[in-house]
N, C-alpha and C. Protein backbone atom coordinates (compact mmCIF):
# COMPACT_ATOMS: atom_id res chain seq x y z
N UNK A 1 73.85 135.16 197.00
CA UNK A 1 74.34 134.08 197.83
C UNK A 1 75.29 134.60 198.91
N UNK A 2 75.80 135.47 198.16
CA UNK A 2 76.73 136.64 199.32
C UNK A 2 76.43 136.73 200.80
N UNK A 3 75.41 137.44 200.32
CA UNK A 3 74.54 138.08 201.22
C UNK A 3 73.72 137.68 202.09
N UNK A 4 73.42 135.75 201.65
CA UNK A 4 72.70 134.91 202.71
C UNK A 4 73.84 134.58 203.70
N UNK A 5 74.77 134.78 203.14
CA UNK A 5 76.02 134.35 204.05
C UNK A 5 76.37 135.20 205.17
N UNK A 6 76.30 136.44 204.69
CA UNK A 6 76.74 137.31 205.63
C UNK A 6 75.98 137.41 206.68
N UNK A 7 74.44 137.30 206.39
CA UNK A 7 72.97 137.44 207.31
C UNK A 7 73.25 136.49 208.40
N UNK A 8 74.01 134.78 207.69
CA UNK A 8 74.01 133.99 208.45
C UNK A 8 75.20 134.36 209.90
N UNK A 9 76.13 134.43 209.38
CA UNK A 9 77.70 134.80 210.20
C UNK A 9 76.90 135.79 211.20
N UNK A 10 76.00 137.23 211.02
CA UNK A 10 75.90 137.65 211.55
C UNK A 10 75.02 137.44 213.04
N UNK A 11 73.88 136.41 212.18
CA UNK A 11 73.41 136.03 213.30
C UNK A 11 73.16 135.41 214.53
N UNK A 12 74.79 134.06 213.66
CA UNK A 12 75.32 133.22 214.72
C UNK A 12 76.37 133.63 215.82
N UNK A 13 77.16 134.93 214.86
CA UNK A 13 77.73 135.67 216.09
C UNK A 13 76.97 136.30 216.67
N UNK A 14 76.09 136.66 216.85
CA UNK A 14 75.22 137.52 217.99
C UNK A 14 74.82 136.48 218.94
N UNK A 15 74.23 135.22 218.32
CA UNK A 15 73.55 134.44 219.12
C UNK A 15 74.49 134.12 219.92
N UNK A 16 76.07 133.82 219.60
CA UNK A 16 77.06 133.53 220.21
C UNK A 16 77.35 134.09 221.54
N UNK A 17 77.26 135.78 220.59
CA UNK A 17 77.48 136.78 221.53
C UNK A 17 76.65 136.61 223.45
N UNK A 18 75.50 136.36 222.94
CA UNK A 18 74.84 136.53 224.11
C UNK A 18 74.79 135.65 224.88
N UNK A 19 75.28 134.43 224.36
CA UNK A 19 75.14 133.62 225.75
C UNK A 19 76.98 132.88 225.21
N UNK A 20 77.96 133.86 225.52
CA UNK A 20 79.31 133.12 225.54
C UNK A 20 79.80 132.96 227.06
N UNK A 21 79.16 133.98 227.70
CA UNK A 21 79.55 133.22 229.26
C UNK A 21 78.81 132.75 230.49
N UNK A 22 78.16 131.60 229.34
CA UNK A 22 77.13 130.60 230.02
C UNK A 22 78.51 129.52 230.32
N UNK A 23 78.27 129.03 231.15
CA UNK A 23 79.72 127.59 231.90
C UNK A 23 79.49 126.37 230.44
N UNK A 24 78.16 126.36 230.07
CA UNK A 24 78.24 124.81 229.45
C UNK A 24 78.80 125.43 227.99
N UNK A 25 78.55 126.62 227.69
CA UNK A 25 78.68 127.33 226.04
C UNK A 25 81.03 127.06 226.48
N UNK A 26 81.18 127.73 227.57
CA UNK A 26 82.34 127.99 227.80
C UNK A 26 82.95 126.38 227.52
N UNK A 27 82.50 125.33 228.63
CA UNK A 27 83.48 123.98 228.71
C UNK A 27 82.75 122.85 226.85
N UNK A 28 82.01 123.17 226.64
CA UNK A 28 81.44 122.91 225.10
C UNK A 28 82.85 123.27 224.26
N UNK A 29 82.99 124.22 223.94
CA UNK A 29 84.15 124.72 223.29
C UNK A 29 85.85 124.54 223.82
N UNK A 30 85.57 124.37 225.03
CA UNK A 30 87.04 124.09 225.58
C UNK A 30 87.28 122.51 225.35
N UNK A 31 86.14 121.74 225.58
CA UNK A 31 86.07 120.34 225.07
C UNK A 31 86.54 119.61 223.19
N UNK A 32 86.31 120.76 222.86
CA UNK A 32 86.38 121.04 221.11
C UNK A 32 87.83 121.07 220.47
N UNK A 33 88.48 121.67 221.85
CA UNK A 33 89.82 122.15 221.48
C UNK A 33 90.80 121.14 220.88
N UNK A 34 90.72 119.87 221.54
CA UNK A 34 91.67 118.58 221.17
C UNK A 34 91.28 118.07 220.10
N UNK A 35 89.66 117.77 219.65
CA UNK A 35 89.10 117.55 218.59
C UNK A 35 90.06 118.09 217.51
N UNK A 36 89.33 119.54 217.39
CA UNK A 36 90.08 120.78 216.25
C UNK A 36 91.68 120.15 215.61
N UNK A 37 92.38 119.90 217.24
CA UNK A 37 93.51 120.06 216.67
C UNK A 37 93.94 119.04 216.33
N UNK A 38 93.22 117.90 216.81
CA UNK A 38 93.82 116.66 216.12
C UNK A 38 93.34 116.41 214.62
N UNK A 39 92.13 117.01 214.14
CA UNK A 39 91.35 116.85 212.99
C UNK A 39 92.68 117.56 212.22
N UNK A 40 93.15 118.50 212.48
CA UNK A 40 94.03 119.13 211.54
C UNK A 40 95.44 118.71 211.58
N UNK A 41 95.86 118.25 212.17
CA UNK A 41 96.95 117.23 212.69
C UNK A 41 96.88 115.94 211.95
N UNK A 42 95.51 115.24 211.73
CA UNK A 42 95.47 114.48 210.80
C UNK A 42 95.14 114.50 209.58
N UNK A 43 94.25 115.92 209.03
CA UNK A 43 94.49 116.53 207.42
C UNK A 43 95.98 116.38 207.18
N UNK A 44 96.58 117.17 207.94
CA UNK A 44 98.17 117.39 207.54
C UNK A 44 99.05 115.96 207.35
N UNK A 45 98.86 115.31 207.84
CA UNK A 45 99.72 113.71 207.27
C UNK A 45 98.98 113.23 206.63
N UNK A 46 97.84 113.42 206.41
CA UNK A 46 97.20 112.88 205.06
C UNK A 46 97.28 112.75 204.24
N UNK A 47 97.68 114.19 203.91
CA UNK A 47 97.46 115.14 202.65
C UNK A 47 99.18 114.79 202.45
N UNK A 48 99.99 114.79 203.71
CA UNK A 48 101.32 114.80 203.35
C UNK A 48 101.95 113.55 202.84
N UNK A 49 101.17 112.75 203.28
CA UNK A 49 101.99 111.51 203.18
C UNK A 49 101.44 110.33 202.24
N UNK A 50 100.09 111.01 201.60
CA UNK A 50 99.34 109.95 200.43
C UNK A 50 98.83 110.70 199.20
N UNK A 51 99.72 112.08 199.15
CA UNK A 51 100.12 112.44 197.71
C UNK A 51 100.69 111.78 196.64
N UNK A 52 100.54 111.21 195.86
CA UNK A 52 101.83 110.42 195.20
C UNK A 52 102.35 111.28 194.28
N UNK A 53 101.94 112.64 194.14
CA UNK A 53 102.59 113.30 192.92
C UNK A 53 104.00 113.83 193.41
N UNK A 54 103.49 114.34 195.32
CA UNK A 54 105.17 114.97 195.91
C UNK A 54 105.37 114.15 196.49
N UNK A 55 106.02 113.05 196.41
CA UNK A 55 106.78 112.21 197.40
C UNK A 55 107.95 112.52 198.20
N UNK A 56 107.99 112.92 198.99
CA UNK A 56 109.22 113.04 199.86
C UNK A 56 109.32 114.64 199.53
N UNK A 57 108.03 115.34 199.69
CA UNK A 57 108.59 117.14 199.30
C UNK A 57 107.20 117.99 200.62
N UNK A 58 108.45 117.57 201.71
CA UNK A 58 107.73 118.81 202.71
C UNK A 58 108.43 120.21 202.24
N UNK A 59 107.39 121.00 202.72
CA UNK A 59 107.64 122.26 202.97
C UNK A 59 107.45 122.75 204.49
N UNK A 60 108.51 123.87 205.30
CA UNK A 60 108.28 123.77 206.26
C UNK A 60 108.15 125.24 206.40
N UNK A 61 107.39 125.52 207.25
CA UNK A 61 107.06 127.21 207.35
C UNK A 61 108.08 127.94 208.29
């Protein structure tokens, strides 16, 4: 199962590879960026704030 994995990673970075400075591959991913960060922006109060086991226990890095 390893090893289908690795085959895979490898082949999507190549495919990546070769066409990363196509304009639509470039603004595709720059478009992604606010997505990303809001998706994880909203894991994080999720997770923070409808725990009921830690109530009121941030940790801050």
């Amino acid at each position: 199962m390893l090893l289908l994995s690795l085959i895979l990673i490898i082949f999507t970075t190549a495919f990546f590879y070769r066409i990363h400075h196509s304009i639509w591959v470039k603004s595709s991913f720059y478009g992604l960026r606010p997505i990303v960060t809001g998706l994880i922006i909203y894991a994080a109060i999720h997770f923070g704030l409808r725990n009921p086991a830690h109530k009121r226990c941030w940790v801050i890095l």
